[in-house]
Every structure is written in C-alpha cells, then in structure tokens.
C-alpha atoms as a PDB file:
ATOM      1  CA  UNK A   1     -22.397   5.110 -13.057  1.00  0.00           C
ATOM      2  CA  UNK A   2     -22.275   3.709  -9.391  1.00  0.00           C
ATOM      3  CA  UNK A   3     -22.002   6.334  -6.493  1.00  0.00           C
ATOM      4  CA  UNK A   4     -19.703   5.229  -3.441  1.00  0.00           C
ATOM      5  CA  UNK A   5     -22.146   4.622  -0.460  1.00  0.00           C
ATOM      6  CA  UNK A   6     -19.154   5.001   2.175  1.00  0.00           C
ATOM      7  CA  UNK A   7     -16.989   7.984   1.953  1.00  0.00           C
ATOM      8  CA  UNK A   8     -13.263   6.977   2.846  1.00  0.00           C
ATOM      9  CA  UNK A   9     -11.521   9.708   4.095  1.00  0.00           C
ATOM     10  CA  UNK A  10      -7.318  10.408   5.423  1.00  0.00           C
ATOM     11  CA  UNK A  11      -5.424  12.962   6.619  1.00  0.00           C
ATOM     12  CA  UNK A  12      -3.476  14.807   3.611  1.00  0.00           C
ATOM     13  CA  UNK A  13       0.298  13.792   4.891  1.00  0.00           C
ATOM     14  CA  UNK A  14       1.509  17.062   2.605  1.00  0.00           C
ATOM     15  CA  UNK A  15      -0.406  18.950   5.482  1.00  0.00           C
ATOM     16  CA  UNK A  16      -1.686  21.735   3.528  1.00  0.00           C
ATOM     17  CA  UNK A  17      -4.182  23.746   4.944  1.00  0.00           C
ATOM     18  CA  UNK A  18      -7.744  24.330   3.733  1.00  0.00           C
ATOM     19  CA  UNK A  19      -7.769  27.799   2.670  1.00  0.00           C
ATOM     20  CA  UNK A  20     -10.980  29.059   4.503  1.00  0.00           C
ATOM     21  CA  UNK A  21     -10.606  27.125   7.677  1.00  0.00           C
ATOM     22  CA  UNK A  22      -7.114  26.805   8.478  1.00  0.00           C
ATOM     23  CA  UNK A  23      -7.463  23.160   8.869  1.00  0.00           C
ATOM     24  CA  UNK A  24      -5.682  19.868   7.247  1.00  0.00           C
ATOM     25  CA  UNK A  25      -6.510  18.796   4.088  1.00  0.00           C
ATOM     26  CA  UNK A  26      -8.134  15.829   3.382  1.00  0.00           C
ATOM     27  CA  UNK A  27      -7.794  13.066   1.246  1.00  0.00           C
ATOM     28  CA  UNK A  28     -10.966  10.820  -0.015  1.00  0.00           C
ATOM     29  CA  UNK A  29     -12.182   7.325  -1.635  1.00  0.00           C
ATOM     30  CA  UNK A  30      -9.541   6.422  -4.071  1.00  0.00           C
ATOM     31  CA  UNK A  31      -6.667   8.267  -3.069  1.00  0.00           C
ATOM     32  CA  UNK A  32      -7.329   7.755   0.534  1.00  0.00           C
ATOM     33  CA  UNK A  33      -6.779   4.246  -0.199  1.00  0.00           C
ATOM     34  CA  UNK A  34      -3.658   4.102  -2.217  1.00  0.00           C
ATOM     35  CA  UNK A  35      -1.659   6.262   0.352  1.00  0.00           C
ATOM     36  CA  UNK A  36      -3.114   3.666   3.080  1.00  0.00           C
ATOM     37  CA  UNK A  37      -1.892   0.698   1.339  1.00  0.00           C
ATOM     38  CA  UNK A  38       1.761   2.789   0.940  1.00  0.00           C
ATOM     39  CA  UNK A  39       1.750   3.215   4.821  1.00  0.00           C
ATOM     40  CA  UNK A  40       0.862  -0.204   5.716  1.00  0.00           C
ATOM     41  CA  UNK A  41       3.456  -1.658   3.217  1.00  0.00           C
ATOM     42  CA  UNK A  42       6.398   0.482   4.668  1.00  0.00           C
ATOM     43  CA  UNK A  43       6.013   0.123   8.471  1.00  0.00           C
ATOM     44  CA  UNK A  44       8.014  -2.546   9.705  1.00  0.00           C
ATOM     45  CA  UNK A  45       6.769  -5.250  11.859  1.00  0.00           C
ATOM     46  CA  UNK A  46       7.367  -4.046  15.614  1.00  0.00           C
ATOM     47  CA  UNK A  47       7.781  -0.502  14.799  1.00  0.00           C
ATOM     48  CA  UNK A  48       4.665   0.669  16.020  1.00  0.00           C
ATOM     49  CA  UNK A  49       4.695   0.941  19.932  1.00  0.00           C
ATOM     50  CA  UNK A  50       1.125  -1.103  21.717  1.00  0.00           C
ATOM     51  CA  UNK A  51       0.700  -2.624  17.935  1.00  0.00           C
ATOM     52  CA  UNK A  52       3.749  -4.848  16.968  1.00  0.00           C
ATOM     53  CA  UNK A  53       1.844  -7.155  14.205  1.00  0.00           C
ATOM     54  CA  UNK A  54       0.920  -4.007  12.354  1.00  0.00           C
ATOM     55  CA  UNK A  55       2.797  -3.865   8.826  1.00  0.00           C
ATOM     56  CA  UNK A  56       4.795  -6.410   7.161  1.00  0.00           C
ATOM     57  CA  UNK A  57       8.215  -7.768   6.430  1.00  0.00           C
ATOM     58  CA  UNK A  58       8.945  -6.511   2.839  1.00  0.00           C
ATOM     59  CA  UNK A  59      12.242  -4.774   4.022  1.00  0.00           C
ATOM     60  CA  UNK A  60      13.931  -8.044   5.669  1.00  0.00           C
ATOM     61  CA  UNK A  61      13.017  -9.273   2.097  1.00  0.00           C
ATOM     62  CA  UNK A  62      14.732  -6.921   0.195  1.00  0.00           C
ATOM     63  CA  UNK A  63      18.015  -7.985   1.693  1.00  0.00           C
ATOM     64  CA  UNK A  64      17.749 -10.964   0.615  1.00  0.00           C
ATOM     65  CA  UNK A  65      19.729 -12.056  -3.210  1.00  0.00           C
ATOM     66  CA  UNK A  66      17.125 -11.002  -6.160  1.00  0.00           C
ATOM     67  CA  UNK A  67      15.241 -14.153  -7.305  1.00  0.00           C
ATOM     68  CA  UNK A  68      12.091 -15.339  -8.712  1.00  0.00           C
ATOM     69  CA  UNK A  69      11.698 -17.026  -5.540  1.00  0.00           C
ATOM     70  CA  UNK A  70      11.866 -14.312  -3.552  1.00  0.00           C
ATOM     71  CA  UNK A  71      10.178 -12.389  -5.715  1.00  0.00           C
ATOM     72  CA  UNK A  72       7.073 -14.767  -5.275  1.00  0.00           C
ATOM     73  CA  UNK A  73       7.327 -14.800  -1.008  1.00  0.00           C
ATOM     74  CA  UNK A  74       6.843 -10.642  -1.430  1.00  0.00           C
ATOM     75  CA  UNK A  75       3.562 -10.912  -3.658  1.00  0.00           C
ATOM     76  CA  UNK A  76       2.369 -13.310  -0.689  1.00  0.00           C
ATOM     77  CA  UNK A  77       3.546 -11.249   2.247  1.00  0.00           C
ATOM     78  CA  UNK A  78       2.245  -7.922   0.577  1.00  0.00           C
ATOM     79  CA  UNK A  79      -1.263 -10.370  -0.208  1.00  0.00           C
ATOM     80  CA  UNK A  80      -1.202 -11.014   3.652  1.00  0.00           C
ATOM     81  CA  UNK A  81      -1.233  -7.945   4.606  1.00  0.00           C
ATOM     82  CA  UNK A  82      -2.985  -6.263   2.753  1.00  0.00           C
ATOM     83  CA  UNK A  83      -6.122  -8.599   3.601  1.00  0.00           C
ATOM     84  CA  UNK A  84      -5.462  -8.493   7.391  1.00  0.00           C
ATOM     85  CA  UNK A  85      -5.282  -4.543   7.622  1.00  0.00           C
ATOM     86  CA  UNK A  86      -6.685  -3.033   4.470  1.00  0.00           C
ATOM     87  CA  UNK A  87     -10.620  -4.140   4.424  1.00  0.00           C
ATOM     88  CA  UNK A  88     -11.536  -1.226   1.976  1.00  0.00           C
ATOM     89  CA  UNK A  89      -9.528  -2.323  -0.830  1.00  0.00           C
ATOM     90  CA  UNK A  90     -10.641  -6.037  -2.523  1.00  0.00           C
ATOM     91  CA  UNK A  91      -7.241  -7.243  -4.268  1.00  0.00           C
ATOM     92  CA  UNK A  92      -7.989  -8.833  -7.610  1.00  0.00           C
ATOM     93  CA  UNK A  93      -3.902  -9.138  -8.476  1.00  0.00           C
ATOM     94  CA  UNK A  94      -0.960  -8.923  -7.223  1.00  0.00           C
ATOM     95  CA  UNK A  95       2.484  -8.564  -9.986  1.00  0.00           C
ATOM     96  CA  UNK A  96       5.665  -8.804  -8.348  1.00  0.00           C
ATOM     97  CA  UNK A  97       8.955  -8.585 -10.683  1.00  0.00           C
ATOM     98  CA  UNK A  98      12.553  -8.219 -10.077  1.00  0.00           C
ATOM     99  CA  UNK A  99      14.574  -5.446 -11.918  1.00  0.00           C
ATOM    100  CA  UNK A 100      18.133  -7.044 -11.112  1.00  0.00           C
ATOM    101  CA  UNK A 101      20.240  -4.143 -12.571  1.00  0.00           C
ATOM    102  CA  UNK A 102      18.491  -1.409 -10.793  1.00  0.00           C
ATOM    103  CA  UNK A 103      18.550  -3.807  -7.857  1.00  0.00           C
ATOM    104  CA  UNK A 104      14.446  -3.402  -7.020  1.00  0.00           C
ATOM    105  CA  UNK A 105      11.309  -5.081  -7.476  1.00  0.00           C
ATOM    106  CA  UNK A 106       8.434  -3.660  -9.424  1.00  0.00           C
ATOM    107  CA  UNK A 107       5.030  -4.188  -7.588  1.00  0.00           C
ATOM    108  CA  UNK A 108       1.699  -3.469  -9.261  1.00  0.00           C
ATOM    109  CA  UNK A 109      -1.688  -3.625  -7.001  1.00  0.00           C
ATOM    110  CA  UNK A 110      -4.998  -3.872  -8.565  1.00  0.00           C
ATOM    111  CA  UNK A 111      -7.842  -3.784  -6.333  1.00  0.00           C
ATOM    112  CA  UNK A 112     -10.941  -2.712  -6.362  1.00  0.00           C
ATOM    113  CA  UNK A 113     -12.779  -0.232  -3.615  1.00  0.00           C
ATOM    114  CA  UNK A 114     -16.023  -1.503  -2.419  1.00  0.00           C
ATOM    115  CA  UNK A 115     -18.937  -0.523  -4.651  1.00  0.00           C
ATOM    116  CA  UNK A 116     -16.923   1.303  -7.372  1.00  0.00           C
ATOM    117  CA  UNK A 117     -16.773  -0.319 -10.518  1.00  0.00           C
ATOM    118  CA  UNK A 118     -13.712   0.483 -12.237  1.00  0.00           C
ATOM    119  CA  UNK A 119     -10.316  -1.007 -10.529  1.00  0.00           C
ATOM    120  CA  UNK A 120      -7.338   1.203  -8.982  1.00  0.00           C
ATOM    121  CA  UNK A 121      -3.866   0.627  -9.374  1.00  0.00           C
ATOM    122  CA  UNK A 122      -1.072   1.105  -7.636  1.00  0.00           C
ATOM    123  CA  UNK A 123       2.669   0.918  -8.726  1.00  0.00           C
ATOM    124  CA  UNK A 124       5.372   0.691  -6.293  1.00  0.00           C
ATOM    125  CA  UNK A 125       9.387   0.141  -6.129  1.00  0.00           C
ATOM    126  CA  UNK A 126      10.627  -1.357  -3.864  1.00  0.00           C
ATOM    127  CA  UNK A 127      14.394  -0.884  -2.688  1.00  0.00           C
ATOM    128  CA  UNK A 128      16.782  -1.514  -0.069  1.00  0.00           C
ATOM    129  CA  UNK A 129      17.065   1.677   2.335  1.00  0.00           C
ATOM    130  CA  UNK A 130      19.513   1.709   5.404  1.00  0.00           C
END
C-alpha cells in the first residue's frame, strides 16, 4: 500500500468547528479534491472579481437543446478545465450522457490523485438553474 507524499488539504465548506480548538474543519487528500473539482466546475467564467478565466462554461451549455453533440463539447470543456486549474487530480476519463426526460446530463470523473494507486470518482448532474 502506497502512502500519499503530499497532504492536500481544504477548508470544510459545512464549517463545523473542531471540537477542542474552536477552529474550521478540514478536509484532506481525496475528498479535498472532489469538492475542488465541484467548485471549479460551477463558477462561471467572469464571476470571480481580479480572475475572470477562472471556471468554465458548463452553464451557457446547459441552455443549449439536449444532444449528443452537445453532450460531447461538455466532456471537452469540463477536460479543459479541469487540466488548466486542477493539477492534483490526473483525469484518466471523462463520461458525459444526456438524461433527456429529466432534462440533465450525467457526468462521471475518474481521476487519479498523484501517488495513490486506486482511482476516485466523481458523479455529478448537471442542470439548468436560473
């Protein structure tokens, strides 16, 4: 069994407080990870002020009619970004596919932390939100 050299480490967005020391939670390696690639795939390209290429454009996507072809542009965009602004997590696949009636796509991330050995992944729906 491989140990993790590097220690990845997050706030804990629930904000619960360590017990003895009154301070925030934190989240490590694995699940540090996973709620990164969440935040980077919901901000919205511009929204963050002195940063505008931060995040991607999955939700102008989701307007758009459900289609294999657009179905195919989100697997790229989410590829894209996830290279330029994830470096801890090595995507081996990305599986993007539309769920027409519930009018969503299904996206499952595999990926791989450096220096662990078994792969993590990560299911996500994605929906139109006003």
């Amino acid at each position: 069994m491989a140990n993790l050299t590097k220690i990845y480490s997050d706030l804990d967005f629930t904000f619960t407080r360590k017990p003895v020391v009154g301070d925030v939670a934190l989240s490590y390696d694995e699940k540090a990870v996973i709620r990164s690639i969440r935040n980077i795939l919901s901000t919205k390209k511009y929204e963050r002020p002195f940063n505008p290429d931060f995040g991607s454009n999955i939700d102008a996507l989701l307007f758009e009619n459900i289609s294999p072809m657009v179905a195919s542009t989100l697997q790229r965009e989410i590829e894209n970004t996830l290279s330029n602004y994830e470096p801890r997590a090595i995507v081996k696949n990305i599986s993007v596919s539309a769920s027409p009636d519930e009018n969503r796509y299904n996206v499952t991330i595999t990926f791989y932390i450096e220096n662990a050995t078994q792969p993590t992944t990560v299911t996500l729906l994605l929906e139109r939100n006003r």
